[in-house]
C-alpha atoms as a PDB file:
ATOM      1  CA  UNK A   1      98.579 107.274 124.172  1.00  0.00           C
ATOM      2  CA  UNK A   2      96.136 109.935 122.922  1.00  0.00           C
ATOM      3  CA  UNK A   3      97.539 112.501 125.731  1.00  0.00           C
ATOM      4  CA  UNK A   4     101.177 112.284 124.641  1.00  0.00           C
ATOM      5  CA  UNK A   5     101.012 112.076 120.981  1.00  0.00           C
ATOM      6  CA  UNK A   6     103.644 114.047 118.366  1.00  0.00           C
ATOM      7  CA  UNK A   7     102.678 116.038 115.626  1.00  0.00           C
ATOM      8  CA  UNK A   8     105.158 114.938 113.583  1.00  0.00           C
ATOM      9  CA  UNK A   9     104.542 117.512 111.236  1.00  0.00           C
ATOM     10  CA  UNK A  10     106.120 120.182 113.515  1.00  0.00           C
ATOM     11  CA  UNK A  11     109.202 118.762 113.150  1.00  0.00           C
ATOM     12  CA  UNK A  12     109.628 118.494 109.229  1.00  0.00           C
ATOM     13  CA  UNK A  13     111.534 121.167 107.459  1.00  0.00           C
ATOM     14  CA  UNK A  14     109.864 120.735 104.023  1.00  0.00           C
ATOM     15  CA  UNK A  15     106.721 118.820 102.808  1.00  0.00           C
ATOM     16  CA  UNK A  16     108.018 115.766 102.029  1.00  0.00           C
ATOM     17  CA  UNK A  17     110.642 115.273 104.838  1.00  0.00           C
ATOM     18  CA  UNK A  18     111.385 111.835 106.336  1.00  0.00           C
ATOM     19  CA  UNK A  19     115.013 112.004 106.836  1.00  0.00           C
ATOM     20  CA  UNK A  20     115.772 114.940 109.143  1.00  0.00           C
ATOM     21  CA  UNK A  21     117.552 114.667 112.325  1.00  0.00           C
ATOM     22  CA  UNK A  22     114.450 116.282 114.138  1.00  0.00           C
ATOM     23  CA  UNK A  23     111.721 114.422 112.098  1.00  0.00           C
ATOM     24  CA  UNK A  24     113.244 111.099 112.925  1.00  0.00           C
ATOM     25  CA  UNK A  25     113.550 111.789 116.226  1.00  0.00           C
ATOM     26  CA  UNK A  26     110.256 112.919 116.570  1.00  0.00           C
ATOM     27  CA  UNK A  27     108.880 109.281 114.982  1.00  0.00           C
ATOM     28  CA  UNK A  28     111.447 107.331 117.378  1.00  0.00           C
ATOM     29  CA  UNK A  29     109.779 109.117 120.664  1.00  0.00           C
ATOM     30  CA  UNK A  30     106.453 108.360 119.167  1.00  0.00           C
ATOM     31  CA  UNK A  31     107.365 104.970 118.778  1.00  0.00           C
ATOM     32  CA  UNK A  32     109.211 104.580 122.417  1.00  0.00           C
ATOM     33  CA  UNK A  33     106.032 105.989 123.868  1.00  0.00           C
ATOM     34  CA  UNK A  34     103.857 103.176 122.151  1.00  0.00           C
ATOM     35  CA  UNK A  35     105.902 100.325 123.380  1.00  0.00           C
ATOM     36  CA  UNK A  36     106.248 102.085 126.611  1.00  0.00           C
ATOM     37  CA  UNK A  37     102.558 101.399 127.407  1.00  0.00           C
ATOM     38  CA  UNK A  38     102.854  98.236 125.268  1.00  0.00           C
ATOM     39  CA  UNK A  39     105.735  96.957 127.848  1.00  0.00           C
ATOM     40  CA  UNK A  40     103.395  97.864 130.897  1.00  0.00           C
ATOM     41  CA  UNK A  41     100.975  95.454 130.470  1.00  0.00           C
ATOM     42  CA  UNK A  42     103.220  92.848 128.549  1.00  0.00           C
ATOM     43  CA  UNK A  43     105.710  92.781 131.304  1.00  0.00           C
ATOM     44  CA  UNK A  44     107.751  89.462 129.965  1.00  0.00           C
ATOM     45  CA  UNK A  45     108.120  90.943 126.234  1.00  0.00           C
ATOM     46  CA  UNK A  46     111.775  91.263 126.129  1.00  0.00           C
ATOM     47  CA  UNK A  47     112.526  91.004 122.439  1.00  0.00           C
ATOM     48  CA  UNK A  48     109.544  94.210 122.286  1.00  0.00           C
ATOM     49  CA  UNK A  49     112.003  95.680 125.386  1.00  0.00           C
ATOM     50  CA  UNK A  50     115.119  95.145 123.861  1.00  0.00           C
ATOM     51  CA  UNK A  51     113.717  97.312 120.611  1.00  0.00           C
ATOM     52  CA  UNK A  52     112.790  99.806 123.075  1.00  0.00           C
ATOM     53  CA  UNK A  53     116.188  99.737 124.250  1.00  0.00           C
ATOM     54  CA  UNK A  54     117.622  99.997 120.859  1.00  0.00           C
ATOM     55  CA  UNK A  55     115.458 102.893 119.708  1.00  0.00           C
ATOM     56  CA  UNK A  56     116.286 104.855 123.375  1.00  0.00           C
ATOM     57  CA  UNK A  57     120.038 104.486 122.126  1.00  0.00           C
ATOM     58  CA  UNK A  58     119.790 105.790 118.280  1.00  0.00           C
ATOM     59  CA  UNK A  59     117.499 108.655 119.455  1.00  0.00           C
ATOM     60  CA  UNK A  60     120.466 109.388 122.032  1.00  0.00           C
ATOM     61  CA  UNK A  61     122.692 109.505 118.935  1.00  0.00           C
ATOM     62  CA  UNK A  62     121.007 111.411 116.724  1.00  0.00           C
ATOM     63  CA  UNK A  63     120.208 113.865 119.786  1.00  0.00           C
ATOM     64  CA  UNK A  64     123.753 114.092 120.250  1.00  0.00           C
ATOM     65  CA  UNK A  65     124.193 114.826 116.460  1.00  0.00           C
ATOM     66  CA  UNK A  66     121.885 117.476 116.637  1.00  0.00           C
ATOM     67  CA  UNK A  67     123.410 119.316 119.754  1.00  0.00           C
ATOM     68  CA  UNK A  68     126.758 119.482 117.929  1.00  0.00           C
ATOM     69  CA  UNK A  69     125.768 120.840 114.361  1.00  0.00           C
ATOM     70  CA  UNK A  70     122.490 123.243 116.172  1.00  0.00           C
ATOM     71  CA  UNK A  71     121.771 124.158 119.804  1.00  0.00           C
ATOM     72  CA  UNK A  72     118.958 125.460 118.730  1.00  0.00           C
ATOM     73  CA  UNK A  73     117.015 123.068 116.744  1.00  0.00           C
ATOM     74  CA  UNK A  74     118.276 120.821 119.906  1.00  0.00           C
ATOM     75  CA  UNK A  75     116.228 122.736 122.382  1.00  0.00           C
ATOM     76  CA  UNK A  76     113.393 122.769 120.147  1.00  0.00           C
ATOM     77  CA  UNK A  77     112.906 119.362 120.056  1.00  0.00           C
ATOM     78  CA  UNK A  78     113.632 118.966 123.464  1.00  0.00           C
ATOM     79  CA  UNK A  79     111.361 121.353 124.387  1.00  0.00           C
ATOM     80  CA  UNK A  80     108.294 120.604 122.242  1.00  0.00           C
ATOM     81  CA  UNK A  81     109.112 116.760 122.759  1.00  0.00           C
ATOM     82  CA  UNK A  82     109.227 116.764 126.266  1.00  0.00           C
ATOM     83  CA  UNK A  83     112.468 114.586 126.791  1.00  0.00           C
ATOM     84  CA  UNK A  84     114.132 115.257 129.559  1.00  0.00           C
ATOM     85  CA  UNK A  85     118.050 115.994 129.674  1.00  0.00           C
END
């Protein structure tokens, strides 16, 4: 996991941001990449894959929100986050 890992502080817009849009989402793809590897050698975890699916679906969300209010910030975190789309 050391290869892919976020700086999460790239994404906050003051010092003592944890509630952004683009912090959050930056935490969630941390956290999807974690049980990503998790899930590959725990193959029958499915409660651990059905968080994974949960978290996939409010990061789509909260993408989404951020596309509507700022294309820009959008393509900055999908940019510097790597997420395809």
């Amino acid at each position: 996991m050391s290869e892919n890992t976020v700086n999460l502080n790239d994404y906050k817009q003051h010092e003592k941001d944890t509630g952004s849009a683009d912090y959050q989402i930056a935490l969630m793809t941390q956290r999807i990449a974690h049980l990503t590897q998790h899930l590959g050698t725990h193959v029958k975890d499915n409660s651990s894959r059905r968080g994974l699916l949960k978290l996939v679906a409010q990061r789509r969300k909260l993408l989404n929100y951020v596309k509507d209010h700022s294309e820009e910030r959008y393509q900055k975190i999908i940019t510097g986050l790597g997420l395809r789309r």
